[in-house]
C-alpha atoms as a PDB file:
ATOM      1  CA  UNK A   1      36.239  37.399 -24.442  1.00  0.00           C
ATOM      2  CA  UNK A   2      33.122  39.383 -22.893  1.00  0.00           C
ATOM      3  CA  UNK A   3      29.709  38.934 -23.675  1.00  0.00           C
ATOM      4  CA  UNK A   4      27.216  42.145 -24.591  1.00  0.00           C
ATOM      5  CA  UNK A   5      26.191  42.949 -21.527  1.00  0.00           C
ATOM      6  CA  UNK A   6      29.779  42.590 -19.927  1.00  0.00           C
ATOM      7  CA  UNK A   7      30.657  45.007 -22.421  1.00  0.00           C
ATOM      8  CA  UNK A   8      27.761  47.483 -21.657  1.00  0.00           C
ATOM      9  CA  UNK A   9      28.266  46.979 -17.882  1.00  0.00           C
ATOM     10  CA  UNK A  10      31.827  48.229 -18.663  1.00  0.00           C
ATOM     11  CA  UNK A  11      30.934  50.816 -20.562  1.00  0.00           C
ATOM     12  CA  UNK A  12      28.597  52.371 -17.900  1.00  0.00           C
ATOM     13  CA  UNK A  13      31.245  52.092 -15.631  1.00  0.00           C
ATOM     14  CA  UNK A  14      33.877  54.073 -17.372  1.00  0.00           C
ATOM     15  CA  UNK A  15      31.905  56.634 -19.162  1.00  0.00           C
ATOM     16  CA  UNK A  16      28.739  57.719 -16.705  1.00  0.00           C
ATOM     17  CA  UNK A  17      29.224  59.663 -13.245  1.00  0.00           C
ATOM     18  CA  UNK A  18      28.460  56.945 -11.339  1.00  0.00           C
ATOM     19  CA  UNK A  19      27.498  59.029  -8.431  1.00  0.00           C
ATOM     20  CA  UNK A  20      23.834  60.091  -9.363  1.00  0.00           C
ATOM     21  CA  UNK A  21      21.463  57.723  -9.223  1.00  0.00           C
ATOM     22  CA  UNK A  22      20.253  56.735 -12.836  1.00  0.00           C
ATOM     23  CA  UNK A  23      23.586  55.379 -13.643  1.00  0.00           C
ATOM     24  CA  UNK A  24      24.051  52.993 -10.415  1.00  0.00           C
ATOM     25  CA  UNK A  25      20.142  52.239 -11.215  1.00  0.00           C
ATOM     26  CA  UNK A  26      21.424  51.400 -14.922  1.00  0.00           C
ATOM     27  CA  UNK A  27      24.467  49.098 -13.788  1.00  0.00           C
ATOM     28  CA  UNK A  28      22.145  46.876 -11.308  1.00  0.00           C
ATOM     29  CA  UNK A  29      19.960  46.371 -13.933  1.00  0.00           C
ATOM     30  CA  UNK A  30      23.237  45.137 -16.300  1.00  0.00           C
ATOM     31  CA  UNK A  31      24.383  42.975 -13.716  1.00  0.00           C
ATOM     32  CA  UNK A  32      20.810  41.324 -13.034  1.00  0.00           C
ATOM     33  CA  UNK A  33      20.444  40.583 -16.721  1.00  0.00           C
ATOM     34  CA  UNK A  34      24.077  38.567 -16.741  1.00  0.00           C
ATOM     35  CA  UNK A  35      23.049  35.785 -15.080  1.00  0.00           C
ATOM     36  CA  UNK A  36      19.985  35.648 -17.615  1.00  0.00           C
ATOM     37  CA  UNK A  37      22.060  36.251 -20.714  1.00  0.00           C
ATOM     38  CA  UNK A  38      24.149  32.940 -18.813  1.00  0.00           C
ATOM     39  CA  UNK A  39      21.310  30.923 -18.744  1.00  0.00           C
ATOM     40  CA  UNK A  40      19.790  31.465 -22.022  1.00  0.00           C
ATOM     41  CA  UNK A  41      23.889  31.055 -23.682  1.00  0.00           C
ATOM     42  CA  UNK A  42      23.651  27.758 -21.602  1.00  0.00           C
ATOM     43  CA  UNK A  43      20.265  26.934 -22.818  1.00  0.00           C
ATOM     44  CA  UNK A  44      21.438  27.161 -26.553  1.00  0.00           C
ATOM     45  CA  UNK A  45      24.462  25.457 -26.083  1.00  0.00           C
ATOM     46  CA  UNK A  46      22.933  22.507 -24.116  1.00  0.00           C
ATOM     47  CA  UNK A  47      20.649  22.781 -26.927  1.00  0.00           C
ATOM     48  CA  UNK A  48      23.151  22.797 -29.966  1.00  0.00           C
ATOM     49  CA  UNK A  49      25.014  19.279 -28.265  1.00  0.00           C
ATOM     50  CA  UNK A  50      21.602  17.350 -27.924  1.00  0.00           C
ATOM     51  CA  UNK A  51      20.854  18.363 -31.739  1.00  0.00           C
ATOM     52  CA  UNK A  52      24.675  16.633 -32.263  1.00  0.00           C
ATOM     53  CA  UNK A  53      25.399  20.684 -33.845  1.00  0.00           C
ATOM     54  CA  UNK A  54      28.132  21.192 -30.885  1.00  0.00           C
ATOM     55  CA  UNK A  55      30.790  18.352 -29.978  1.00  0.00           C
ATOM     56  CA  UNK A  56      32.229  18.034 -26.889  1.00  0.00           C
ATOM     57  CA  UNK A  57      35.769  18.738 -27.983  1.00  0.00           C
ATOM     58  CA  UNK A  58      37.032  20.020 -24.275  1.00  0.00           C
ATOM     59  CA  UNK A  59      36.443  16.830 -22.205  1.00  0.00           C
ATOM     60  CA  UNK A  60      33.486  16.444 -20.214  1.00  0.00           C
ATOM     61  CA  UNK A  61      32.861  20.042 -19.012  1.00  0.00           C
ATOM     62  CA  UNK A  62      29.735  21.297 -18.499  1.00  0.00           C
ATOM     63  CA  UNK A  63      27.994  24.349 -20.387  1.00  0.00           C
ATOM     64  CA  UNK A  64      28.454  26.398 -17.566  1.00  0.00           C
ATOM     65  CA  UNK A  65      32.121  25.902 -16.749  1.00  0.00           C
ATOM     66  CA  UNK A  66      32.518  26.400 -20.451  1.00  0.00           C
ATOM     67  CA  UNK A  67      30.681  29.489 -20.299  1.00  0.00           C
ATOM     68  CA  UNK A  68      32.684  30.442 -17.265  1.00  0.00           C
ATOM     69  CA  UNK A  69      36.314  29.790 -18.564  1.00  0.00           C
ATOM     70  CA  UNK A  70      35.502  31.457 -22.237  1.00  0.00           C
ATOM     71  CA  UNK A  71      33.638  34.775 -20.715  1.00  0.00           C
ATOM     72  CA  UNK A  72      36.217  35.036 -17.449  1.00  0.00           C
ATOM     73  CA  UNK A  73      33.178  34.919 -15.012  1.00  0.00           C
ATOM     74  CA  UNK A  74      35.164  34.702 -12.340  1.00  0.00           C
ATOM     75  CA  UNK A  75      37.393  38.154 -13.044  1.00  0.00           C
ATOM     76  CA  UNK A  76      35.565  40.802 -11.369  1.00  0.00           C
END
């Protein structure tokens, strides 16, 4: 699964020359909003389990590996 913005990052990527400038000005700014897109998913999720909304059905891992093993933050 992909978030938004790994979506739109893609998108850039395979539809805009990404010689010219705009468009390799347009994916930086992408890739500096992922890691705030991260922390604000993290945020509501930390968020969700303190309001008891969210159990902690997959052991004791932490928001962010969660977040990391559903969105495949490591695959580049």
């Amino acid at each position: 699964m992909k978030t938004p913005m790994q979506e739109l990052l893609e998108w850039i990527r395979t539809t805009l020359p990404m010689d010219l400038e705009t468009p390799r000005m347009i994916e930086q700014k992408i890739e500096s909003m992922l890691e705030k897109e991260k922390e604000r998913m993290c945020g509501f999720a930390e968020y969700t389990r303190k309001c008891g909304f969210l159990s902690d059905q997959r052991g004791l891992m932490t928001t962010e590996e969660l977040y990391d093993q559903t969105f495949n933050t490591k695959e580049k």
